[in-house]
C-alpha atoms as a PDB file:
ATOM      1  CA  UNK A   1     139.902 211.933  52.460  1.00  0.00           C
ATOM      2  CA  UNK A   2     139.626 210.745  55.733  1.00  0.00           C
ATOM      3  CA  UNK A   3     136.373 210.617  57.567  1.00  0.00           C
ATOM      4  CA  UNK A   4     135.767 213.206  60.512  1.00  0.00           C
ATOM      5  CA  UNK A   5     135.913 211.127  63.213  1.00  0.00           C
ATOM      6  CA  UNK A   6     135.754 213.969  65.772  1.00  0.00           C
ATOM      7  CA  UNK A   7     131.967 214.228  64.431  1.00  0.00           C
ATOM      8  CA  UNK A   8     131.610 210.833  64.645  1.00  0.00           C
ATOM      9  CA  UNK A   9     132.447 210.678  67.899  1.00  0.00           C
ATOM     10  CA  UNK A  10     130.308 213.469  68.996  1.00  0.00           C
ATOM     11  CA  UNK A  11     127.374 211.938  67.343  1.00  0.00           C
ATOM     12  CA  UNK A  12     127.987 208.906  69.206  1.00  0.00           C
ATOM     13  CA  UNK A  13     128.064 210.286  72.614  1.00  0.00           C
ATOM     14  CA  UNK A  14     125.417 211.864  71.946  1.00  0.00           C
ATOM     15  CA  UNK A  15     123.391 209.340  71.142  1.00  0.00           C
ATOM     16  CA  UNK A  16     124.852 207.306  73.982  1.00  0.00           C
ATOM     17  CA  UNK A  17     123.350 210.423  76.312  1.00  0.00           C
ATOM     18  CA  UNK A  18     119.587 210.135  74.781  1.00  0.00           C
ATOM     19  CA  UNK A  19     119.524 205.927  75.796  1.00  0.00           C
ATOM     20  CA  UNK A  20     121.008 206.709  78.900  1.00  0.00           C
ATOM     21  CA  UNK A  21     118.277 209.668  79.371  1.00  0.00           C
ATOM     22  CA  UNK A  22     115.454 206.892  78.134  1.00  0.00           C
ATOM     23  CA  UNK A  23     116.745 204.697  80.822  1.00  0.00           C
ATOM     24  CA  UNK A  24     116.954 206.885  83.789  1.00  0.00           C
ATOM     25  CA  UNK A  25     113.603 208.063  83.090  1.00  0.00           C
ATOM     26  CA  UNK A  26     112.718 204.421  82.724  1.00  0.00           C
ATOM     27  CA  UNK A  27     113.881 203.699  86.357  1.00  0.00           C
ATOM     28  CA  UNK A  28     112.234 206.631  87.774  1.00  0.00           C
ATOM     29  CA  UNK A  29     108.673 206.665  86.309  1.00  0.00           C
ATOM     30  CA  UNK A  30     108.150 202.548  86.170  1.00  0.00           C
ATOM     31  CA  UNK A  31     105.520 202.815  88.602  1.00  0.00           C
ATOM     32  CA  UNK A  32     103.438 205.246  86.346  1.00  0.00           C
ATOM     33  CA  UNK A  33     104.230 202.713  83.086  1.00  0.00           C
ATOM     34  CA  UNK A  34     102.942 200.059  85.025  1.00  0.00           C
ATOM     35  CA  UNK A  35     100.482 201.340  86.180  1.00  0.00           C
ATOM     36  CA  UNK A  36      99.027 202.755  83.050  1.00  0.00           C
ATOM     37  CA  UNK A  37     100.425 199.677  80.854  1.00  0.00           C
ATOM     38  CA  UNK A  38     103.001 201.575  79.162  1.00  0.00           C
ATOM     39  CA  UNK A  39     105.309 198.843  79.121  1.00  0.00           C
ATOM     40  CA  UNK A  40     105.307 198.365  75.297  1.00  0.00           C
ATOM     41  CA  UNK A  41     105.785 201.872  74.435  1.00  0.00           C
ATOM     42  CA  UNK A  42     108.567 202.311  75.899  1.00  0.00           C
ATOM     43  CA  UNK A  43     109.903 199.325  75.345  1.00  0.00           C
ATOM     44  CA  UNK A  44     109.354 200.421  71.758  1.00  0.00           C
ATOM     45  CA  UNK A  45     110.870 203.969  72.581  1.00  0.00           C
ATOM     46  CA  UNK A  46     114.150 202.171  74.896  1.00  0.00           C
ATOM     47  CA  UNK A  47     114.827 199.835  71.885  1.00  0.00           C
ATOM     48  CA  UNK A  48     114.433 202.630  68.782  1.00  0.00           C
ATOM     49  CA  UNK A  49     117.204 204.714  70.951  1.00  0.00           C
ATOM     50  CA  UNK A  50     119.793 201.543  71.342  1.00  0.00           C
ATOM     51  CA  UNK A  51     119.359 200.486  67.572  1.00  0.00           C
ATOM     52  CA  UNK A  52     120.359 204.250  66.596  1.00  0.00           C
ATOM     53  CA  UNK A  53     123.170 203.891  69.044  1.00  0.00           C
ATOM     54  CA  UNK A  54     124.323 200.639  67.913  1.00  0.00           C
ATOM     55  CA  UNK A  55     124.148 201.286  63.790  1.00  0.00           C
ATOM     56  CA  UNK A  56     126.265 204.355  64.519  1.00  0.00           C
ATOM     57  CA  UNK A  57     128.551 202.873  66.460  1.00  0.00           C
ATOM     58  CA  UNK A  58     129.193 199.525  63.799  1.00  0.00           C
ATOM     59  CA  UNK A  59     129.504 202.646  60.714  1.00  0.00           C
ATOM     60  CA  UNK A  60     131.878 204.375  62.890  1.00  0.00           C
ATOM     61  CA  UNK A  61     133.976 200.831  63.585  1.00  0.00           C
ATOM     62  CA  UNK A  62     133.518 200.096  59.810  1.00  0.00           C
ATOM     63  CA  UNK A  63     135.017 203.084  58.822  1.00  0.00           C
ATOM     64  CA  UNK A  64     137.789 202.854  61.274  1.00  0.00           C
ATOM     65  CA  UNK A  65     138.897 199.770  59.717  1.00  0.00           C
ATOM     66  CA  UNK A  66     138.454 200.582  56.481  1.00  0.00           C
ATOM     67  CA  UNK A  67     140.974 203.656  57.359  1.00  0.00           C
ATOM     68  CA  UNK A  68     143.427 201.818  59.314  1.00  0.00           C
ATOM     69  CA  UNK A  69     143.619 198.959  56.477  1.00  0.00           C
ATOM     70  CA  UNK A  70     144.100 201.602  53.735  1.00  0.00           C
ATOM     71  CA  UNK A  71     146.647 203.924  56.365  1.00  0.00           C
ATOM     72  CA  UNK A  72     148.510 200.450  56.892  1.00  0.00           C
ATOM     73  CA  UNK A  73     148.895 199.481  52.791  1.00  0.00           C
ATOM     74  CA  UNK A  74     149.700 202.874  51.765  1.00  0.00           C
ATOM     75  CA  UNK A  75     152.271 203.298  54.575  1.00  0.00           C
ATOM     76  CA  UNK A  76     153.712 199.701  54.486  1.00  0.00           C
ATOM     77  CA  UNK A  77     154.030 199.597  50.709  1.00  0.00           C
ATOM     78  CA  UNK A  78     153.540 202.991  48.877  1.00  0.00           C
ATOM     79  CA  UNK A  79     156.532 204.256  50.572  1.00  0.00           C
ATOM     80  CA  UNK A  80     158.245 201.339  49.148  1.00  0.00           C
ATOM     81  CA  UNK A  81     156.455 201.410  45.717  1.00  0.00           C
ATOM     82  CA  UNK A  82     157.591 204.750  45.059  1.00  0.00           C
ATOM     83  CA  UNK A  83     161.202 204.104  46.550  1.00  0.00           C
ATOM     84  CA  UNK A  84     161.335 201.364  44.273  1.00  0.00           C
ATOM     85  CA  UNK A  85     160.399 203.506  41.199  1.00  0.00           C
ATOM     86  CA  UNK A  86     162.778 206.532  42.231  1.00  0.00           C
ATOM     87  CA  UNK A  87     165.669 204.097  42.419  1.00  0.00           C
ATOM     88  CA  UNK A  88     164.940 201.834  39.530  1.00  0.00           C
ATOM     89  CA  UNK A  89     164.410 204.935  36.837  1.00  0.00           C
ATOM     90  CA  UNK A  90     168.040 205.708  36.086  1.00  0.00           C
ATOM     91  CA  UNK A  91     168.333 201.595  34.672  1.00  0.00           C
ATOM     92  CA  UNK A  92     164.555 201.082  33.554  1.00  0.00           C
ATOM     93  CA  UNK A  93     163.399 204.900  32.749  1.00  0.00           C
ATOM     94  CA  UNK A  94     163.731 206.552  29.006  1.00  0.00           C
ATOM     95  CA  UNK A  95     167.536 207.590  29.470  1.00  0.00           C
ATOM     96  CA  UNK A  96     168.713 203.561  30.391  1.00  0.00           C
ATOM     97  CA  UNK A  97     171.179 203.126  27.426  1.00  0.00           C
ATOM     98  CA  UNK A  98     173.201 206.503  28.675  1.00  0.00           C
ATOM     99  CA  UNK A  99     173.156 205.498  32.027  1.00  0.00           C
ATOM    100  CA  UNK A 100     174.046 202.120  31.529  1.00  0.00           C
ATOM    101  CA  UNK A 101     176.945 203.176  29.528  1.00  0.00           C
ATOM    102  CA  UNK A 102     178.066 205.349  31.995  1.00  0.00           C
ATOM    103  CA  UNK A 103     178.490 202.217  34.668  1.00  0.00           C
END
């Protein structure tokens, strides 16, 4: 049920590598783009690479907290719902009125 956050993860560096690649190639050929008035390409290219990186990275945060809020309720109370149920059968369940006799 849980998402694969491994892959997630993976994806993300990943994606993290290719802006970090735009960059550094940024750096070393911004002679050439100014020279040749490139600036608004790759502007263009440097800011297509961070949005990718950034809408992974705010799914992979959503889905972290939708995971931890949904590990937290079922650990917090469907441990005690079901506790709850197992104890409370014998005096609410189908067999009460023999049981109740019996105390």
């Amino acid at each position: 049920m849980s998402p694969s956050f491994g892959k997630l993860i993976a994806i993300e560096q990943k994606l993290e590598g290719e802006y970090r690649a735009c960059h550094s190639k940024l750096v070393t050929h911004c002679e050439e783009i100014g020279f040749y008035r490139g600036d608004q390409w790759e502007k263009h290219k440097i800011e297509a690479t961070f949005n990718k990186l950034i809408e992974h990275q705010q799914n992979v945060i959503y889905k972290k907290l939708y995971m931890g809020c949904f590990d937290a309720l079922l650990v917090k109370y469907g441990a005690s719902m079901i506790g709850y149920t197992i104890v409370g059968l014998p005096v609410f369940g189908p067999n009460n009125k023999i049981y109740l006799k019996k105390v």
